[in-house]
N, C-alpha and C. Protein backbone atom coordinates (compact mmCIF):
# COMPACT_ATOMS: atom_id res chain seq x y z
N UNK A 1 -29.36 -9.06 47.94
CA UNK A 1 -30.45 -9.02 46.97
C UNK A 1 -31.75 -8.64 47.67
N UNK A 2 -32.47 -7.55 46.71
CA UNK A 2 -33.69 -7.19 47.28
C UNK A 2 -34.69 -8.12 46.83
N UNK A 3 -36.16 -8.63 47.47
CA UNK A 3 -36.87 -9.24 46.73
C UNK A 3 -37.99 -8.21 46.04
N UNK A 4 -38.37 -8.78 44.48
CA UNK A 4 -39.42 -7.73 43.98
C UNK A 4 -40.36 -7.92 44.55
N UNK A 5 -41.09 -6.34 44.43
CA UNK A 5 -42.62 -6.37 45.24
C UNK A 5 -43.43 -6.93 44.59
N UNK A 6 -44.07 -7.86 45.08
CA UNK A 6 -45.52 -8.80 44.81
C UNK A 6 -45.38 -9.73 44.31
N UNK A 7 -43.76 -10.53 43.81
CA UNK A 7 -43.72 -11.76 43.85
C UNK A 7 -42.18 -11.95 44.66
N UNK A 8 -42.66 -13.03 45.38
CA UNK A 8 -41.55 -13.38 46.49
C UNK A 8 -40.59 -14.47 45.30
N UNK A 9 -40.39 -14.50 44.50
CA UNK A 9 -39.64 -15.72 43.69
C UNK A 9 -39.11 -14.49 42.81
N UNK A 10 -39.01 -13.77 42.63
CA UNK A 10 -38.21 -12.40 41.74
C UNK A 10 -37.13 -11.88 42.24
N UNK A 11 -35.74 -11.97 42.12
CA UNK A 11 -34.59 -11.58 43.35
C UNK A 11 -34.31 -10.53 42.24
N UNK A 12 -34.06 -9.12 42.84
CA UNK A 12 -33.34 -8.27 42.35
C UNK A 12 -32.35 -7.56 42.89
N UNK A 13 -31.28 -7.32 42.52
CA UNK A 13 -30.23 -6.57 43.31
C UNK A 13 -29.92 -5.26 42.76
N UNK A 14 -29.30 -4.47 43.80
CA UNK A 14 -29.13 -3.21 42.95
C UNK A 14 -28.51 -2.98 41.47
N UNK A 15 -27.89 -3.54 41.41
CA UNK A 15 -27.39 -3.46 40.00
C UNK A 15 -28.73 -3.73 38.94
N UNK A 16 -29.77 -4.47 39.31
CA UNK A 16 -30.73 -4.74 38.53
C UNK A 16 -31.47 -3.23 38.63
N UNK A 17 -31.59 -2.79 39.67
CA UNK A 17 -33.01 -1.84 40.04
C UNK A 17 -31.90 -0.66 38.69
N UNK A 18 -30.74 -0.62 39.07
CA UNK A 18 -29.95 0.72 38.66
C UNK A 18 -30.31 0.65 36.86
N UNK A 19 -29.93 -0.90 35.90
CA UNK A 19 -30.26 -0.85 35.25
C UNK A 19 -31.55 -0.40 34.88
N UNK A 20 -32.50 -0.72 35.59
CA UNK A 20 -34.15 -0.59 35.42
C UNK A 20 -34.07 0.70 35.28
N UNK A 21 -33.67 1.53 36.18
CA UNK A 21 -33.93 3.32 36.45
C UNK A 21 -33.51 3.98 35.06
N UNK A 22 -32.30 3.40 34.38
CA UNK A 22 -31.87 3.86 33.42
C UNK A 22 -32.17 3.32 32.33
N UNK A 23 -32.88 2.34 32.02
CA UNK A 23 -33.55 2.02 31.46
C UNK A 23 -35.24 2.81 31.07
N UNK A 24 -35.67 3.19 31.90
CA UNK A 24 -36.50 4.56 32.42
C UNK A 24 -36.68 5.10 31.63
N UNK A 25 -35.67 5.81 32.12
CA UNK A 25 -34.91 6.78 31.77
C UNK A 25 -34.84 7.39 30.00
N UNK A 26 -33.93 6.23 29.39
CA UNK A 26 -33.65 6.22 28.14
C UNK A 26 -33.50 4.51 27.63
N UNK A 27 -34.60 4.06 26.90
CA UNK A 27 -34.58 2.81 26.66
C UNK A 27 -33.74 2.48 25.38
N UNK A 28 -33.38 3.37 24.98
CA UNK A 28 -32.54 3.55 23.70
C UNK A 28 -30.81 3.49 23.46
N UNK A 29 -30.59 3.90 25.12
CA UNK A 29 -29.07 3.37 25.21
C UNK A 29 -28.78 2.00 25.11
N UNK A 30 -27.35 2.11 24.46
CA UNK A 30 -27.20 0.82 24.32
C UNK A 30 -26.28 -0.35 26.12
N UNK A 31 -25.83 -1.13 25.37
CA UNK A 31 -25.28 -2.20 26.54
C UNK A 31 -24.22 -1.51 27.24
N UNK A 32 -22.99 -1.14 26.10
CA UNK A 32 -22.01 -0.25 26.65
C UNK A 32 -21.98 1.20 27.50
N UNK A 33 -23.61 1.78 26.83
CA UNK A 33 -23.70 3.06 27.21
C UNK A 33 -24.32 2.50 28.88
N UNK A 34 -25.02 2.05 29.13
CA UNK A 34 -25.54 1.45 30.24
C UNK A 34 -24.09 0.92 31.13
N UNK A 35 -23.47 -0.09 30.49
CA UNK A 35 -22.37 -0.14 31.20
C UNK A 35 -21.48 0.23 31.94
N UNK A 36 -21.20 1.46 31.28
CA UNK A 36 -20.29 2.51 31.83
C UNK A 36 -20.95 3.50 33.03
N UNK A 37 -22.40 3.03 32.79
CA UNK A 37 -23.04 4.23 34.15
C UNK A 37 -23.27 3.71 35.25
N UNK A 38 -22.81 2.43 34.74
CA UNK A 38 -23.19 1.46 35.89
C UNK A 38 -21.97 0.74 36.39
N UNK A 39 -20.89 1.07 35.64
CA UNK A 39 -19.06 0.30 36.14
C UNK A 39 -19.08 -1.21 35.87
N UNK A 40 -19.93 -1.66 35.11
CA UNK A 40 -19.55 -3.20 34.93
C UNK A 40 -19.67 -3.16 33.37
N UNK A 41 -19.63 -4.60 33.04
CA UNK A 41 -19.10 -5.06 31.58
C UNK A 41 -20.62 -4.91 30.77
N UNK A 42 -20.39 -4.42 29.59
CA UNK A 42 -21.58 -4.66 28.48
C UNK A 42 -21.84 -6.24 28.63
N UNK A 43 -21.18 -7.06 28.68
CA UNK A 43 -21.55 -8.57 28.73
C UNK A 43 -22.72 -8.64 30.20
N UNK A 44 -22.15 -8.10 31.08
CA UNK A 44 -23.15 -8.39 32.44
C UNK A 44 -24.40 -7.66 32.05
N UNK A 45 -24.41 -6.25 31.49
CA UNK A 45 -25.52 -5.64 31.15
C UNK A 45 -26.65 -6.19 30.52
N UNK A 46 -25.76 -6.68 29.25
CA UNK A 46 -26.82 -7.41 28.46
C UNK A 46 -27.27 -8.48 28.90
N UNK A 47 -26.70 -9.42 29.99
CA UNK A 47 -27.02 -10.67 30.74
C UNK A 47 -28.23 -10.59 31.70
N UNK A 48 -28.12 -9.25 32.29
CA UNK A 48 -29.19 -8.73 33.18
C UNK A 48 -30.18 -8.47 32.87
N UNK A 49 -29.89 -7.52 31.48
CA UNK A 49 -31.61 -7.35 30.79
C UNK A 49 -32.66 -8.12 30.13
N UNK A 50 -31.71 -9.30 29.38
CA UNK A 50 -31.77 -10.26 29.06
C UNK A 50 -32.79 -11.31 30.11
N UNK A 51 -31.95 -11.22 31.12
CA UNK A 51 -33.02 -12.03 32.29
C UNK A 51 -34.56 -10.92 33.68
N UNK A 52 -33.73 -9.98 32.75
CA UNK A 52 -35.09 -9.20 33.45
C UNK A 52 -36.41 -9.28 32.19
N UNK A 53 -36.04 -9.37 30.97
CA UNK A 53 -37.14 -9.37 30.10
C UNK A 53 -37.62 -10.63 30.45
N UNK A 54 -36.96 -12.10 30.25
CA UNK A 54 -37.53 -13.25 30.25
C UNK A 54 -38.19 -13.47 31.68
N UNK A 55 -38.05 -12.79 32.85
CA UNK A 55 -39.11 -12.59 33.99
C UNK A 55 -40.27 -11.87 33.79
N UNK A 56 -39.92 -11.15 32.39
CA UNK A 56 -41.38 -9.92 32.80
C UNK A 56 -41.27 -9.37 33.34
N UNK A 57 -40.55 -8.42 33.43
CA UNK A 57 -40.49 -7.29 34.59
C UNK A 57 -39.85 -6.42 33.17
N UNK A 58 -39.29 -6.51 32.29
CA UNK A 58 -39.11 -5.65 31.37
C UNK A 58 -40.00 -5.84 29.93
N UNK A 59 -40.85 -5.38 30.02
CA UNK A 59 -41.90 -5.80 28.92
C UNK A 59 -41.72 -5.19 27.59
N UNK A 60 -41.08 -4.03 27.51
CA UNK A 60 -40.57 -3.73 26.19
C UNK A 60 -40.15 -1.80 26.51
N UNK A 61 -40.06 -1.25 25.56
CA UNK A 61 -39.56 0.32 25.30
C UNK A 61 -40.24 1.26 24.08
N UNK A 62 -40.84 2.06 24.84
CA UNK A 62 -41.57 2.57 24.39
C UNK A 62 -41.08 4.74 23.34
N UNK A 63 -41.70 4.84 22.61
CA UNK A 63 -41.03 6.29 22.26
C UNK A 63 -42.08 7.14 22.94
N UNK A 64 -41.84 8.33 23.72
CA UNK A 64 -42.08 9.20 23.72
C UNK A 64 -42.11 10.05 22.85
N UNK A 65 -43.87 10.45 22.36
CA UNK A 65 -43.86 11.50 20.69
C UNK A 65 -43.82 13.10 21.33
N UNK A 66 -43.50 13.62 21.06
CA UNK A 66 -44.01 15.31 21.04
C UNK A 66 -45.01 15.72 19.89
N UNK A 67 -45.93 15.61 20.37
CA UNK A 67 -47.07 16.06 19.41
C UNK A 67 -47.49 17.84 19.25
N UNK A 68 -46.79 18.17 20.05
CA UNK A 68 -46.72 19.69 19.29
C UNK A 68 -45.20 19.74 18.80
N UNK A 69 -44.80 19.46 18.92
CA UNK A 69 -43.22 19.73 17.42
C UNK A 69 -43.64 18.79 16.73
N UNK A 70 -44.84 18.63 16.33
CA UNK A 70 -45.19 17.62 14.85
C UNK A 70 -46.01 18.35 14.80
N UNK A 71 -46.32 19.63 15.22
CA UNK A 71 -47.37 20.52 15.34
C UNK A 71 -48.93 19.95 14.61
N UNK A 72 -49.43 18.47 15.74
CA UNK A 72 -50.38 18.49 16.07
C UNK A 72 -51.42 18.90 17.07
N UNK A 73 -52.76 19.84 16.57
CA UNK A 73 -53.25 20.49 17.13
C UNK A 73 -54.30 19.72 18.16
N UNK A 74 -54.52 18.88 17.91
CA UNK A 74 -55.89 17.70 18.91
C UNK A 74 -55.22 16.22 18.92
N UNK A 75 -55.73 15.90 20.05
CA UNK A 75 -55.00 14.40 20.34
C UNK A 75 -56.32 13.42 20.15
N UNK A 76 -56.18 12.64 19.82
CA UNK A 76 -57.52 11.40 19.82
C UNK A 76 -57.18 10.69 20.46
N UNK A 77 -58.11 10.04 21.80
CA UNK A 77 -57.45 9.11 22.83
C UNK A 77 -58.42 8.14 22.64
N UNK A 78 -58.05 6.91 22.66
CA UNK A 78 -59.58 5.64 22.06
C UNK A 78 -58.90 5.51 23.76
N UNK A 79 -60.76 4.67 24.19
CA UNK A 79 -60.59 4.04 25.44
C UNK A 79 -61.63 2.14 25.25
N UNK A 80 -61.13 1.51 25.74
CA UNK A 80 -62.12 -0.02 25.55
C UNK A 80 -63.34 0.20 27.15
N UNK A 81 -64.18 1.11 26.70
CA UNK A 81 -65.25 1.45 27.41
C UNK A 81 -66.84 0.06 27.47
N UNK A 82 -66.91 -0.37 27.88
CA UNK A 82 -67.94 -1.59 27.66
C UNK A 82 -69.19 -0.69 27.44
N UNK A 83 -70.55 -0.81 26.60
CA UNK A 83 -71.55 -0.04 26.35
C UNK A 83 -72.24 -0.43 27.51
N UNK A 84 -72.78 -0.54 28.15
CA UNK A 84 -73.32 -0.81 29.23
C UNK A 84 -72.71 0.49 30.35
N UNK A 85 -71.62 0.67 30.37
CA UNK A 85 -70.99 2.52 30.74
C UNK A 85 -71.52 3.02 30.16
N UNK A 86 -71.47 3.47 29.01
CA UNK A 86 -71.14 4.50 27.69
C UNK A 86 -72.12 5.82 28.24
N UNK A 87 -73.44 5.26 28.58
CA UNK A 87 -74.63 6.58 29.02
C UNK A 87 -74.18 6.93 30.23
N UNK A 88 -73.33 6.62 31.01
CA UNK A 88 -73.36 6.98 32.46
C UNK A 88 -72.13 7.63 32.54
N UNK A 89 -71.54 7.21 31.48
CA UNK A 89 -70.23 8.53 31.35
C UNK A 89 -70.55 9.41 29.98
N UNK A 90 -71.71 9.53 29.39
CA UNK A 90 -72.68 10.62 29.15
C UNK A 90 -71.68 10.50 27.13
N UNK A 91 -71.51 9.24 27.21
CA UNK A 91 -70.86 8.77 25.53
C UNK A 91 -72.04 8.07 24.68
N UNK A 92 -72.47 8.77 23.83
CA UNK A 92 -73.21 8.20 22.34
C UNK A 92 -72.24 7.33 21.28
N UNK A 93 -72.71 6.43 21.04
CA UNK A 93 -72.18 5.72 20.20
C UNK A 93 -72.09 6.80 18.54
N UNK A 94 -71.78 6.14 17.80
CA UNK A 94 -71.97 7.02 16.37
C UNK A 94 -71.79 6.21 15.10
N UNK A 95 -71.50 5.15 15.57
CA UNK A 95 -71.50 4.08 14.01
C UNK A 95 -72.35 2.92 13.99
N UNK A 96 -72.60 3.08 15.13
CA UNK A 96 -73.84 2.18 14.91
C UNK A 96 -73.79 0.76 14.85
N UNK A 97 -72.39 0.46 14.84
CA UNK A 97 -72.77 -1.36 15.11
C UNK A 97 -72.01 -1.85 16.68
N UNK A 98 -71.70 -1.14 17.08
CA UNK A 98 -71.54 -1.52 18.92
C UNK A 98 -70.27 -1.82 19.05
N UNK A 99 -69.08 -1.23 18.03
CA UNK A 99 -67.89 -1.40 18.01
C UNK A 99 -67.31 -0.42 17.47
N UNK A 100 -68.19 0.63 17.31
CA UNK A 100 -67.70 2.40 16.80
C UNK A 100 -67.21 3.26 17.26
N UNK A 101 -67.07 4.18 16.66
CA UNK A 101 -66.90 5.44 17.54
C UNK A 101 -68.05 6.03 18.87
N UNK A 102 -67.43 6.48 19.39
CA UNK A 102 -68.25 7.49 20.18
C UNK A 102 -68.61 8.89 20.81
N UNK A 103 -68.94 9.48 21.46
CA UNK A 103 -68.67 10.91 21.28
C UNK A 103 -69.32 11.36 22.80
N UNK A 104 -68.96 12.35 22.98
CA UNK A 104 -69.82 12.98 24.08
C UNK A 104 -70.85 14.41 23.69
């Protein structure tokens, strides 16, 4: 067993890291599909992920969008910027009550 980086009380072994990678990978496979790439039982799979979520080390699964095959043309990215930045990274507020939009 390897120990995880930055907490010494986290034991992971390869079979954990392998799930993780493929997990990565495609968070959408299931126990069996994982299973088989990995040569052990859907029961161990799901046992593993199971105890990698309740450590926190698997925090959840996310979708990757393609926003041009939804043929959107501009992306809007919000950031939690504190106003006290806002002029020094050259951002105007625009709604006016200190929890708005902003703009450059």
């Amino acid at each position: 067993m390897r120990r995880g980086h930055g907490n010494d009380s986290l034991l992971l072994d390869d079979l954990d890291h392998e799930i993780l990678r493929i997990l990565e990978e495609d968070c959408t496979l299931t126990y069996h599909e994982i299973a088989k790439r990995v040569g052990r039982s859907p029961w161990t799979v799901r046992h593993r992920i199971e105890r990698l979520r309740r450590m926190g080390i698997i925090k959840g699964c996310r979708a990757v969008v393609d926003y041009k095959a939804l043929s959107y043309s501009e992306v809007i990215l919000f950031f939690n910027v504190p106003p006290r930045t806002w002029r020094r990274l050259g951002l105007h507020e625009v709604s006016g009550n200190g929890q708005g939009i902003i703009h450059n």
